[in-house]
Each structure stands twice: as structure tokens, then as C-alpha cells.
N, C-alpha and C. Protein backbone atom coordinates (compact mmCIF):
# COMPACT_ATOMS: atom_id res chain seq x y z
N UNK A 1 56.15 120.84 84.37
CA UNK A 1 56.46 119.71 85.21
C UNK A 1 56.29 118.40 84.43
N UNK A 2 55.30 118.44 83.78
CA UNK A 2 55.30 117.17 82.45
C UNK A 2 55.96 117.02 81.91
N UNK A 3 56.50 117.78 80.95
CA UNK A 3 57.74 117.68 80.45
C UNK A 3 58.98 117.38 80.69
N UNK A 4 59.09 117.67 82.32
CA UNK A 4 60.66 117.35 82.91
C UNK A 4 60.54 115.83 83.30
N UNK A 5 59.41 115.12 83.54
CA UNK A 5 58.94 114.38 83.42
C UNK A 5 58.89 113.04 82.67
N UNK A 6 58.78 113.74 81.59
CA UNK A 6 58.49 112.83 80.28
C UNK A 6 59.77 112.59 79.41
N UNK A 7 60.90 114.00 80.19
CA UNK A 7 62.25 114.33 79.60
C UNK A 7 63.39 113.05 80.59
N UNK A 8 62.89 112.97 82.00
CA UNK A 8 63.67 112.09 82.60
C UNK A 8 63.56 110.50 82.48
N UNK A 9 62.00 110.40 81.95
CA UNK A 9 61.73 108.52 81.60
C UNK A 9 62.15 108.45 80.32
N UNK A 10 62.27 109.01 79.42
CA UNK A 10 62.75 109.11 78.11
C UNK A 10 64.59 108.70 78.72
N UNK A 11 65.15 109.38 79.41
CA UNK A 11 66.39 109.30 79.83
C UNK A 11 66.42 107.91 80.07
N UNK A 12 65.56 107.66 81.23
CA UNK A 12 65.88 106.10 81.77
C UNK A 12 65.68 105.26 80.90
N UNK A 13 65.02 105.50 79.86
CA UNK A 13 64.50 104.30 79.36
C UNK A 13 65.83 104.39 78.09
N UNK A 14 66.55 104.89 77.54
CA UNK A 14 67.73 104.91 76.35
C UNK A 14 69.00 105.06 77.01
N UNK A 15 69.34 105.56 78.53
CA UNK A 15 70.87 104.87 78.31
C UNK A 15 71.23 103.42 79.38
N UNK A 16 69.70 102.84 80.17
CA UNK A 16 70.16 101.45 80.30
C UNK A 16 70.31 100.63 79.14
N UNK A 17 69.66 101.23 77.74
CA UNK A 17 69.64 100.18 76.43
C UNK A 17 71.57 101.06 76.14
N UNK A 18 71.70 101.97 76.17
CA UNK A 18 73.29 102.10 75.47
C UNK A 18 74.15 101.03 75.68
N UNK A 19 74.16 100.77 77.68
CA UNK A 19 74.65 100.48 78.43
C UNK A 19 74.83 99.19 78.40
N UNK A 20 73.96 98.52 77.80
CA UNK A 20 74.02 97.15 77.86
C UNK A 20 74.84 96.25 77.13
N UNK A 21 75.39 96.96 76.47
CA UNK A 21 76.65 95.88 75.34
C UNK A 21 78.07 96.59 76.21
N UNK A 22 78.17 97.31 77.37
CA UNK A 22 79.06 97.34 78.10
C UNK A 22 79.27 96.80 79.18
N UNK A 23 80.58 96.24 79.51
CA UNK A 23 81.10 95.30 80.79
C UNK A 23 81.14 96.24 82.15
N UNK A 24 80.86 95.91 82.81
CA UNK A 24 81.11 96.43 84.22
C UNK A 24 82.35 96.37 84.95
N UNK A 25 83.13 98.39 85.11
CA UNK A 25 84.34 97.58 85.98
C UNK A 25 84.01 97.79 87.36
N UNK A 26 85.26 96.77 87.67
CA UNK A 26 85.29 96.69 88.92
C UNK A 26 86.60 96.36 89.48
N UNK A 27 86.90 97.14 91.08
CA UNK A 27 88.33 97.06 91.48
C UNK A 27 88.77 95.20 91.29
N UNK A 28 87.98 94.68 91.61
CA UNK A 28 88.78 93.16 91.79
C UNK A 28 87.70 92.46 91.20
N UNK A 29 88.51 91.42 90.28
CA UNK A 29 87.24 90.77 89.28
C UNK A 29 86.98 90.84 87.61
N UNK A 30 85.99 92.01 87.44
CA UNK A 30 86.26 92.07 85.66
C UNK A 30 87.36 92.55 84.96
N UNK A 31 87.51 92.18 84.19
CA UNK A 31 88.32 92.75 83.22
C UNK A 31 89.90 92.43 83.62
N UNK A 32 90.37 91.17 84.55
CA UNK A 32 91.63 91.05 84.64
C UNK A 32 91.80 89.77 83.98
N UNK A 33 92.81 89.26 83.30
CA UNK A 33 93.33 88.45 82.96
C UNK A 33 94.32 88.07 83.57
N UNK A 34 94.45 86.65 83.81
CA UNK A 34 95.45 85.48 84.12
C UNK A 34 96.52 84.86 83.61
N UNK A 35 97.92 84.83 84.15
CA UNK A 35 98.82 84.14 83.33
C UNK A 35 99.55 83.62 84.53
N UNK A 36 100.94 82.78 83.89
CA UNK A 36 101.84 82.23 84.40
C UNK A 36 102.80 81.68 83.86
N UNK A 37 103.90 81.56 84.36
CA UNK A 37 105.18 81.29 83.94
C UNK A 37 106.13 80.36 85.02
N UNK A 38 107.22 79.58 84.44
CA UNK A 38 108.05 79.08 84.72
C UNK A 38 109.52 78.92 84.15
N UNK A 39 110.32 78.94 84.99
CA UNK A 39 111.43 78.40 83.54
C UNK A 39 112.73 78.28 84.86
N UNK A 40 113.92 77.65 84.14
CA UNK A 40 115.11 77.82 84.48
C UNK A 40 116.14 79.32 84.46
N UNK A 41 116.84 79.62 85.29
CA UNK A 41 117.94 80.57 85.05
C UNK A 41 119.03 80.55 85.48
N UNK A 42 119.99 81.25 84.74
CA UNK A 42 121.45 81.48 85.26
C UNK A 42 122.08 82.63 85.06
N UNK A 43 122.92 82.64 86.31
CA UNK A 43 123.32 84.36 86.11
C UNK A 43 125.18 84.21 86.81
N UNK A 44 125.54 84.93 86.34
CA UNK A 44 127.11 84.82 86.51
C UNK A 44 127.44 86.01 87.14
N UNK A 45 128.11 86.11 88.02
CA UNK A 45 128.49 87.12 89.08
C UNK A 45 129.84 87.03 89.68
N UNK A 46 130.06 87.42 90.76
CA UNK A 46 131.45 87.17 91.16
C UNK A 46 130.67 87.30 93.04
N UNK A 47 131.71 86.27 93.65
CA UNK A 47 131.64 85.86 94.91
C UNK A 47 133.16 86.11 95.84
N UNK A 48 132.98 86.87 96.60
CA UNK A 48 134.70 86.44 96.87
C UNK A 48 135.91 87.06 96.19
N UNK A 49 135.18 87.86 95.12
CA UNK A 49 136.32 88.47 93.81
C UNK A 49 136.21 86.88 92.80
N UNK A 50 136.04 86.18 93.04
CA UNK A 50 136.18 85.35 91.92
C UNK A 50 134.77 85.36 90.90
N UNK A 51 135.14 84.49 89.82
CA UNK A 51 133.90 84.32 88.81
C UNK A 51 133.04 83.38 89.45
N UNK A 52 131.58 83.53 89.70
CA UNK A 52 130.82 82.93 89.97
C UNK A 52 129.38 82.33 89.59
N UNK A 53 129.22 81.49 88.96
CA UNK A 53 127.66 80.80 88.60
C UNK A 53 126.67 80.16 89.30
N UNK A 54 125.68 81.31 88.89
CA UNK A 54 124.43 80.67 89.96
C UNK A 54 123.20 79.70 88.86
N UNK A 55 122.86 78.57 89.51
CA UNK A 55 122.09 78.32 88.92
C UNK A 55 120.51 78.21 89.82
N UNK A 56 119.20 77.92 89.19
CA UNK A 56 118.02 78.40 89.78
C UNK A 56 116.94 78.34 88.91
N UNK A 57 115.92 78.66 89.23
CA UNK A 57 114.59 79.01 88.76
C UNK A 57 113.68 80.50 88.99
N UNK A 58 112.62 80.61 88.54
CA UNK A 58 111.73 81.44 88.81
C UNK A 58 110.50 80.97 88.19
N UNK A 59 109.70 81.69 89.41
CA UNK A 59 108.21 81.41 88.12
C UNK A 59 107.22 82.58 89.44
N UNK A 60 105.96 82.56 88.13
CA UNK A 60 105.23 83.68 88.98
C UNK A 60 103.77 83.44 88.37
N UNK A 61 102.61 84.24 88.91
CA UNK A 61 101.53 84.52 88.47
C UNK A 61 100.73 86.00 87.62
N UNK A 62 101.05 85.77 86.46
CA UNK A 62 101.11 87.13 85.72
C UNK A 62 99.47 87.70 85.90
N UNK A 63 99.69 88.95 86.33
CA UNK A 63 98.29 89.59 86.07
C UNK A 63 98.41 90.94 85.22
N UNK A 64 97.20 90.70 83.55
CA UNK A 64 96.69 91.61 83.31
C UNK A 64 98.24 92.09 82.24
N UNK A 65 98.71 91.13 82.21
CA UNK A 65 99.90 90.87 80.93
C UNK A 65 101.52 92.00 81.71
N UNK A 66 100.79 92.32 82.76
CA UNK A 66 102.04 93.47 83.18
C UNK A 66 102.58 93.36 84.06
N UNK A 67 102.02 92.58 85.21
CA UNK A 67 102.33 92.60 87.14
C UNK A 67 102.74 91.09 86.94
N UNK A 68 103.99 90.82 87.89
CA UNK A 68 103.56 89.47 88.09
C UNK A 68 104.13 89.20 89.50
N UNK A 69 103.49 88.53 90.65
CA UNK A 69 103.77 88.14 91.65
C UNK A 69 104.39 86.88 91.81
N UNK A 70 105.44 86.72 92.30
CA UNK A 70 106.30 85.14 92.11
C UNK A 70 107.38 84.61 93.60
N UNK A 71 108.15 83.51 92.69
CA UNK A 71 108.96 83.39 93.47
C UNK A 71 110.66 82.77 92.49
N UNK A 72 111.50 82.81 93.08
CA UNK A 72 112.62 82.87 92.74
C UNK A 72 113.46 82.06 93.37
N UNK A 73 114.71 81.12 93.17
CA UNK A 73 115.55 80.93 94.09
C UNK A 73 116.93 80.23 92.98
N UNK A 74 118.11 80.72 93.55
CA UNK A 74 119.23 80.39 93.22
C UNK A 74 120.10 80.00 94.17
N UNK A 75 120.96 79.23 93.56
CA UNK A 75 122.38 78.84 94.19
C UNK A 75 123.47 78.76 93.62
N UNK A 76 124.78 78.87 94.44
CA UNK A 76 125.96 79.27 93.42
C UNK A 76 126.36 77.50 93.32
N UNK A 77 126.94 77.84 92.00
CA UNK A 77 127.12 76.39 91.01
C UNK A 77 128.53 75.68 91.07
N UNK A 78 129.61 76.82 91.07
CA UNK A 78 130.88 76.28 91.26
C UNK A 78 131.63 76.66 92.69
N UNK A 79 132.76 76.16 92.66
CA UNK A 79 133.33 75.89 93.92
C UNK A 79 134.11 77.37 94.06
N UNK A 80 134.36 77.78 95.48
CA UNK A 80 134.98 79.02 95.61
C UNK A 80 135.34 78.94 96.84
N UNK A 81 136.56 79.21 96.60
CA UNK A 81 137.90 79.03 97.85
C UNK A 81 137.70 80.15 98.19
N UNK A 82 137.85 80.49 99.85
CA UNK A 82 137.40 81.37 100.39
C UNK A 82 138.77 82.03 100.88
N UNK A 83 140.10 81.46 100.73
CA UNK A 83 141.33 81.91 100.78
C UNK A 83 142.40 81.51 99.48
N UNK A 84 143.17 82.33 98.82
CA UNK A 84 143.96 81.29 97.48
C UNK A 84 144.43 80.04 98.37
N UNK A 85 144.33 78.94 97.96
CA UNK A 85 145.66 77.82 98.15
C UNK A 85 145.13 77.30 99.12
N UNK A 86 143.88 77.33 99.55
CA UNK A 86 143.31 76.52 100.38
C UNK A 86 141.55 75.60 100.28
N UNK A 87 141.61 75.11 99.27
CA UNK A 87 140.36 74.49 98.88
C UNK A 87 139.58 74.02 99.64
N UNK A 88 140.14 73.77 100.90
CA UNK A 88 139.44 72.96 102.18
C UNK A 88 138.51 74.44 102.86
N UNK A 89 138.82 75.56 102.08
CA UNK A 89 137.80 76.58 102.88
C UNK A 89 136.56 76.82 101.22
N UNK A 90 135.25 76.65 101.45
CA UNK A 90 135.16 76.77 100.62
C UNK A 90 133.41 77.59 101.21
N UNK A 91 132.72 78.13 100.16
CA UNK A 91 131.63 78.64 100.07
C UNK A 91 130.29 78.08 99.25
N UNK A 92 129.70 78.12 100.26
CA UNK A 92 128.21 77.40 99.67
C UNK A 92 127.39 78.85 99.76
N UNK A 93 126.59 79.38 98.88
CA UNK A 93 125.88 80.22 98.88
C UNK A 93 124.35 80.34 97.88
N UNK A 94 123.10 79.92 98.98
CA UNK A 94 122.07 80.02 98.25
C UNK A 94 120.85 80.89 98.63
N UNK A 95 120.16 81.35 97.90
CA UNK A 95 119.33 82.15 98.63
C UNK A 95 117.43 82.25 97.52
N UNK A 96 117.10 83.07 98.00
CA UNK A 96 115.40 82.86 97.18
C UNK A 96 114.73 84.08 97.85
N UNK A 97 113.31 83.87 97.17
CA UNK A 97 112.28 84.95 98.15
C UNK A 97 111.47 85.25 97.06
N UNK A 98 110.51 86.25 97.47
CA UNK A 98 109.53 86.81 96.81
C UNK A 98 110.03 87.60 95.67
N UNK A 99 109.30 87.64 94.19
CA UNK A 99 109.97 88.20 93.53
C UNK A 99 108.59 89.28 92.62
N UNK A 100 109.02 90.42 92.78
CA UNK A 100 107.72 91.36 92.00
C UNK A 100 108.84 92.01 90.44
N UNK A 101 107.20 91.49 89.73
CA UNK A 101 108.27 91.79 88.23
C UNK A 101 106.88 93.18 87.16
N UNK A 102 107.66 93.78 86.60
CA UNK A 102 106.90 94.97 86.39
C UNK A 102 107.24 94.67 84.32
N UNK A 103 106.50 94.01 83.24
CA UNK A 103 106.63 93.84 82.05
C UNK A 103 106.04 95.31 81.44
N UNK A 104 106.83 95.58 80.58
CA UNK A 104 106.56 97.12 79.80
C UNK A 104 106.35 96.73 78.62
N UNK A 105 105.22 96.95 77.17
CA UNK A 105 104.80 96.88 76.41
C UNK A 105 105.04 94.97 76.45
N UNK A 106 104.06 94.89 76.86
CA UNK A 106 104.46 92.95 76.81
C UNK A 106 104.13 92.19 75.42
N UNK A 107 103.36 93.11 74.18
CA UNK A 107 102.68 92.53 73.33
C UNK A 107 103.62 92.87 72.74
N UNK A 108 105.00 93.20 72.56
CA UNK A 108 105.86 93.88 71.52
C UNK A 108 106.84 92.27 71.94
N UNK A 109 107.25 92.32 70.50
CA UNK A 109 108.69 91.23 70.34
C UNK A 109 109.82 91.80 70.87
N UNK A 110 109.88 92.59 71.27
CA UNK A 110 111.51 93.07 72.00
C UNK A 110 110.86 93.75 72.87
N UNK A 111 110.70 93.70 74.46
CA UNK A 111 110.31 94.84 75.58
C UNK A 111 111.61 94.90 76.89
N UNK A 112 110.79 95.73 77.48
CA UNK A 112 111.94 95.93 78.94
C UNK A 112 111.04 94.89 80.25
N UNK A 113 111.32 94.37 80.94
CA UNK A 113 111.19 94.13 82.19
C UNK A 113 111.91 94.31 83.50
N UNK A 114 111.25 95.09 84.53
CA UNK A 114 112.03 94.97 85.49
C UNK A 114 111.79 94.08 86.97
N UNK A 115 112.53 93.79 87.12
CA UNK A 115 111.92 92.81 88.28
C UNK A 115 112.53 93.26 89.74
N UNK A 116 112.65 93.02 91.18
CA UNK A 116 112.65 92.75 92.78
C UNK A 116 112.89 91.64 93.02
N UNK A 117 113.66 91.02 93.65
CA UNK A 117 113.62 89.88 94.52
C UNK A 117 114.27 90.39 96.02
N UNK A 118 113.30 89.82 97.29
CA UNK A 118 113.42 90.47 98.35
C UNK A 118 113.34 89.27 99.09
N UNK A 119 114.14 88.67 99.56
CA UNK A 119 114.05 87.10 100.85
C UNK A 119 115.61 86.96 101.47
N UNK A 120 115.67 85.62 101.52
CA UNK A 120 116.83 85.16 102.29
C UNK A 120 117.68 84.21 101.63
N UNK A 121 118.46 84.20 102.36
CA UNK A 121 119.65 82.84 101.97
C UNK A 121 120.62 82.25 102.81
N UNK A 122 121.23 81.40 102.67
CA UNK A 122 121.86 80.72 103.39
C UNK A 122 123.70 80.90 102.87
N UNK A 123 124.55 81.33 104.02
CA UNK A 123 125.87 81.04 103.71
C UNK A 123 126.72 80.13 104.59
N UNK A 124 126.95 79.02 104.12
CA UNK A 124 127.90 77.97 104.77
C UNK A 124 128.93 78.03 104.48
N UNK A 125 130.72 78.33 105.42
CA UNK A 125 131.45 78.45 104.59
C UNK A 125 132.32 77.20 105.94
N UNK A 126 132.91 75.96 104.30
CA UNK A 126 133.74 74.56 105.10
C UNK A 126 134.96 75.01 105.47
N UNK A 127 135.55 74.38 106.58
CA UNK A 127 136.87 74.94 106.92
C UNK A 127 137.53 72.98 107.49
N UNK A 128 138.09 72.41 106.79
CA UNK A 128 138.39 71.21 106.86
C UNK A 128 136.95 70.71 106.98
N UNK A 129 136.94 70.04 108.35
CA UNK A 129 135.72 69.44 108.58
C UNK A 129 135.09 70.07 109.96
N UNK A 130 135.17 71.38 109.51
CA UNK A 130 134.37 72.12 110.73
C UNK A 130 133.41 73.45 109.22
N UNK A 131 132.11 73.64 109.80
CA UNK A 131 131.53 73.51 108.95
C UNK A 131 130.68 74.96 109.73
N UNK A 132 130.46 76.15 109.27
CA UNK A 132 130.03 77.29 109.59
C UNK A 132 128.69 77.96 108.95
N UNK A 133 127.17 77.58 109.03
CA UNK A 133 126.41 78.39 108.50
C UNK A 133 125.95 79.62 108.67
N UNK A 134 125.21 80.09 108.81
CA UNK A 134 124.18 81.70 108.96
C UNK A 134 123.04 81.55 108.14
N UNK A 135 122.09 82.08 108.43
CA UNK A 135 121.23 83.15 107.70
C UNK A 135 121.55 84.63 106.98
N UNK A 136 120.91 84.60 106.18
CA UNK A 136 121.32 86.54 105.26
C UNK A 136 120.13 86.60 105.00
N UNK A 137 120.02 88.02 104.87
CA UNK A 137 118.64 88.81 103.88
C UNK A 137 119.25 89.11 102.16
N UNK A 138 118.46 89.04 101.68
CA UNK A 138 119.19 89.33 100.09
C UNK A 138 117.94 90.05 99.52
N UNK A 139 118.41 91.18 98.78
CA UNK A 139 117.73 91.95 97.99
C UNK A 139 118.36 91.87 96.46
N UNK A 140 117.62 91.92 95.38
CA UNK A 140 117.93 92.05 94.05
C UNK A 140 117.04 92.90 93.57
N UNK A 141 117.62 93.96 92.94
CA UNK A 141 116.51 94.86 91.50
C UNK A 141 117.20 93.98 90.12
N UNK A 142 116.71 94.32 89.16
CA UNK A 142 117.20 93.94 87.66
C UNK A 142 116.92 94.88 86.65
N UNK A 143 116.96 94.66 86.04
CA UNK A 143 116.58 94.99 84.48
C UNK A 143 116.71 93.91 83.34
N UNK A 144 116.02 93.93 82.33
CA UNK A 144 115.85 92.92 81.10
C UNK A 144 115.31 93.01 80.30
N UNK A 145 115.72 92.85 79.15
CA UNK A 145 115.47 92.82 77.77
C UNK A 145 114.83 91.33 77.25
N UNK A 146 113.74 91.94 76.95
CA UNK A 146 112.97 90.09 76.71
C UNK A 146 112.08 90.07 75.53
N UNK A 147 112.37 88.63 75.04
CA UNK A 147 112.00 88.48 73.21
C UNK A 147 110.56 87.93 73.36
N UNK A 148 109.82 87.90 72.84
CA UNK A 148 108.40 86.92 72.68
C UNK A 148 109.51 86.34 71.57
N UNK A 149 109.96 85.04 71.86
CA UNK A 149 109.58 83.86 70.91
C UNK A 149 108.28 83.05 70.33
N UNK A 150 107.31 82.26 70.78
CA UNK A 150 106.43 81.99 70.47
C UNK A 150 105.36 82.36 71.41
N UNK A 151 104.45 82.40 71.50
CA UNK A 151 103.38 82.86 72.51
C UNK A 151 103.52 82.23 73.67
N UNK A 152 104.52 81.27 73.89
CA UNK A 152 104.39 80.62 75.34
C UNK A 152 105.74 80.54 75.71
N UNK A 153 106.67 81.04 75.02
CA UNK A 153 108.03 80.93 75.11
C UNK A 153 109.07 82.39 75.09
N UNK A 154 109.35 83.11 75.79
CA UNK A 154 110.33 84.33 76.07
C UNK A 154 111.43 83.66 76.44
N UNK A 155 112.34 85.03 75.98
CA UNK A 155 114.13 84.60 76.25
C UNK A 155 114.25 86.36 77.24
N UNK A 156 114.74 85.83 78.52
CA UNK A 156 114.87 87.18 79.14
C UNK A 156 116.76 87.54 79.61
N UNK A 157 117.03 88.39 79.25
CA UNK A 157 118.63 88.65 79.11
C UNK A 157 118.77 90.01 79.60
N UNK A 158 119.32 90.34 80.65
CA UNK A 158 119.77 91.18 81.76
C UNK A 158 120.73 90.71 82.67
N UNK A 159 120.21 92.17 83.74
CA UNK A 159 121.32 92.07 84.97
C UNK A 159 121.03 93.05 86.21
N UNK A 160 121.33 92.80 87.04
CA UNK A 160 121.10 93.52 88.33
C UNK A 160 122.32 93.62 89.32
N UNK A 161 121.92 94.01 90.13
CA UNK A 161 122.44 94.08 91.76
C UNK A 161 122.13 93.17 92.76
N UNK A 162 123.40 92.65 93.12
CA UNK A 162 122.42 91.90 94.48
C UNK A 162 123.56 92.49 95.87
N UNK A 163 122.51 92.59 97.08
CA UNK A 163 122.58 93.32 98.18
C UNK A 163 122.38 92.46 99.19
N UNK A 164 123.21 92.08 100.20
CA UNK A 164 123.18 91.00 100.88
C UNK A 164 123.26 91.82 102.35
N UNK A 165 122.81 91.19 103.48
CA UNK A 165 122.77 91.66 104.88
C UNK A 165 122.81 90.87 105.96
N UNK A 166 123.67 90.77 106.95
CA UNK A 166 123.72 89.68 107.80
C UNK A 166 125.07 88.68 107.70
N UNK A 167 126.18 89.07 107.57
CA UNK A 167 127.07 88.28 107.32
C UNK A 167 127.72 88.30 108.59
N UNK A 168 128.13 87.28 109.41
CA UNK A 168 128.86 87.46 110.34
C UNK A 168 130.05 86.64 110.19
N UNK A 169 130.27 85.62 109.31
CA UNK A 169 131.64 84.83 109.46
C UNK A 169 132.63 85.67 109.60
N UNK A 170 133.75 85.85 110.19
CA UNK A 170 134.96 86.35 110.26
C UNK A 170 135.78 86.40 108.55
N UNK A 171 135.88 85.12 107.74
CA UNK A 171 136.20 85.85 106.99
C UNK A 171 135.89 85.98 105.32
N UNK A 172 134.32 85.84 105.78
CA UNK A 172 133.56 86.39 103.95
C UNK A 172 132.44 87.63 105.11
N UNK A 173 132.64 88.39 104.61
CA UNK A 173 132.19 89.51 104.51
C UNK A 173 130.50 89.99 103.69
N UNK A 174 130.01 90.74 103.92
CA UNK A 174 128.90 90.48 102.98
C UNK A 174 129.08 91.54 101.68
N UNK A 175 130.15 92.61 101.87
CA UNK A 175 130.94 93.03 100.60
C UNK A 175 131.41 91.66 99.29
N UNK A 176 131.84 90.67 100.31
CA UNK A 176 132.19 89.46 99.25
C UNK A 176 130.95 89.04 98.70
N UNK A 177 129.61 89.17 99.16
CA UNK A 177 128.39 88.17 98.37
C UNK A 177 127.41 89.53 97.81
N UNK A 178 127.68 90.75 98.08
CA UNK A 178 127.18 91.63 96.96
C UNK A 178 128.26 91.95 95.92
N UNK A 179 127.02 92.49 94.72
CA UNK A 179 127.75 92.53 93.08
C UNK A 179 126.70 92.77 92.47
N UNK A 180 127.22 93.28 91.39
CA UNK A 180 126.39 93.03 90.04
C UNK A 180 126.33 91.71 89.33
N UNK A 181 125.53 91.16 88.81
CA UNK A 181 125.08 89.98 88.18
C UNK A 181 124.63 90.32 86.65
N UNK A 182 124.84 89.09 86.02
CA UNK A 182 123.92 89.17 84.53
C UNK A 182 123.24 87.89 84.44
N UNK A 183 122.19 87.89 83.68
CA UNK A 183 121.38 86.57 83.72
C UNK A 183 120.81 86.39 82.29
N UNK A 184 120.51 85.11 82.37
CA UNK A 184 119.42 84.62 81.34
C UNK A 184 118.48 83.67 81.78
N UNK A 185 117.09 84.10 81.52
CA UNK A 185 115.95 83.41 81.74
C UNK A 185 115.25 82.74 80.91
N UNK A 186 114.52 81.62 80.96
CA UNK A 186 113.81 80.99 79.83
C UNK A 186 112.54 80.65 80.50
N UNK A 187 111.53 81.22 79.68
CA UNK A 187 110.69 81.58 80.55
C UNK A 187 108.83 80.84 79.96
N UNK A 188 108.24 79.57 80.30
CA UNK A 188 107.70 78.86 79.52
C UNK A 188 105.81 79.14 80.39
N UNK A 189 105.32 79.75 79.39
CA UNK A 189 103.96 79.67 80.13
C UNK A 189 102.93 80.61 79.19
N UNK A 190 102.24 80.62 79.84
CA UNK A 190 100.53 81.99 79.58
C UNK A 190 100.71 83.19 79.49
N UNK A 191 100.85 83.61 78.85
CA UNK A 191 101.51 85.36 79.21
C UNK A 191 100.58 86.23 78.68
């Protein structure tokens, strides 16, 4: 009985000393790191069947160099006749929302990112001077190929899907405001 004894304070007493040049984890708290980002983007798509440019932003709060929780919002840039030969019908289309982005090997100069954007938007379409809005839901997935330029500076170059819901005008459709898209991001922050 001495011995088991003398075998268990011997224990206590050498691995709180191991232990001590080690960090403690924990679900929320140690061991996460902080970042963030901002930047401009543009992505070219088609609206309507025609060529279309959106211009916009994004930015988010990076956690732990891999997750980042954000937000997003674009709007289309050029003008788009919503019938040939009639310019007086035209389309305004902008939209935004929450955006979850998933970075894969982030310490490498060339990686993948994929990102979500899940919110709303607005479609106004002019008809002389009678003037038609709505609400839509808009969903986007992506994919992207993104450079570390300097430690605070990435170039992100992809493309996705965007999925639109809620269209009621008579005559844009929400077939007309989904598509595939391509983009480029510039992307300035903590990473």
C-alpha cells in the first residue's frame, strides 16, 4: 500500500511539471486566431441573355486562417433592355447577404477557396415612367483560385452560380437573373 502510494505522488508531482510549457485547449478562446479582409469585386455574367457587369464588394472576419464569416453585396453595372429596341424598359438588379467562405491550404501562394452567399436583392424593372420593383432571395456557391501577393494583399479569380427566387414581373423571369458568373476579387487585410 506504500508503494502505490509513493508510486501515485511521484505521478502528481512530474506530469503537472511536463504540463506546464503546454497551452490549454479549449472549444472557444485558445488557440484561435483573428483576421480580416476587405476589397472590391467584379464579376461578369449575363442578365436577360445579354452580357452583364456587376460591380460590389465583400469583406469578412477570418477565423483561424480557414473560416471566414462575412458579408457581400453587388449590383449590375450596365444598362439592359429588357425587350430588343426598347431602352425605355430597362433592368436594375442588386442584391447582397451573408457570405460563408471555406480557404484550403491558405499559407500556400496559389490555393482553392470556396465561398456561399445566401440573402436578397432587389429587381426594378423601368417601363417609360412607370417603374416596377420586388424583392428576390439569391443564393451563390463559387469556387476560386487565389494568389498570396504580399501578406496583406490576395488576387481571387473564379466563378459560380447564382440562383435567384421570387420573381414575379410578367416579363423578366427569374430564369433571366440566374447564370453562371466569373469574378475577380481584391482582397486587402489580416489573413
Amino acid at each position: 500500500m506504500r508503494y502505490m502510494t509513493l508510486c501515485l505522488l511521484g505521478v502528481l508531482m512530474v506530469v503537472p511539471g511536463q504540463l506546464a510549457g503546454q497551452e490549454q485547449r479549449t472549444l472557444i478562446g485558445g488557440g484561435v486566431t483573428s483576421g480580416g479582409f476587405g476589397g472590391p469585386v467584379v464579376r461578369f455574367s449575363s442578365v436577360a441573355g445579354k452580357f452583364a457587369v456587376f460591380g460590389g464588394g465583400r469583406g469578412g472576419w477570418i477565423i483561424n486562417h480557414t473560416f471566414v464569416i462575412g458579408l457581400g453585396g453587388y449590383g449590375l453595372a450596365n444598362d439592359i433592355a429588357v425587350t430588343p429596341g426598347a431602352p425605355s424598359r430597362e433592368i436594375e438588379f442588386g442584391y447582397g447577404g451573408l457570405e460563408l467562405e471555406y480557404v484550403n491550404s491558405w499559407n500556400r501562394i496559389v490555393h482553392v477557396t470556396g465561398h456561399v452567399l445566401i440573402g436578397g436583392g432587389g429587381l426594378t424593372v423601368k417601363r417609360l415612367l412607370v417603374e416596377r420593383s420586388e424583392s428576390l432571395f439569391v443564393s451563390e456557391p463559387a469556387v476560386n483560385l487565389e494568389v498570396n501577393i504580399v501578406k496583406f494583399f490576395r488576387v481571387n479569380l473564379g466563378g459560380g452560380y447564382r440562383f435567384v427566387a421570387g420573381v414575379e414581373d410578367p416579363e423578366v423571369s427569374a430564369s433571366d437573373l440566374d447564370g453562371p458568373f466569373g469574378q475577380l476579387t481584391l482582397k486587402f487585410g489580416k489573413f
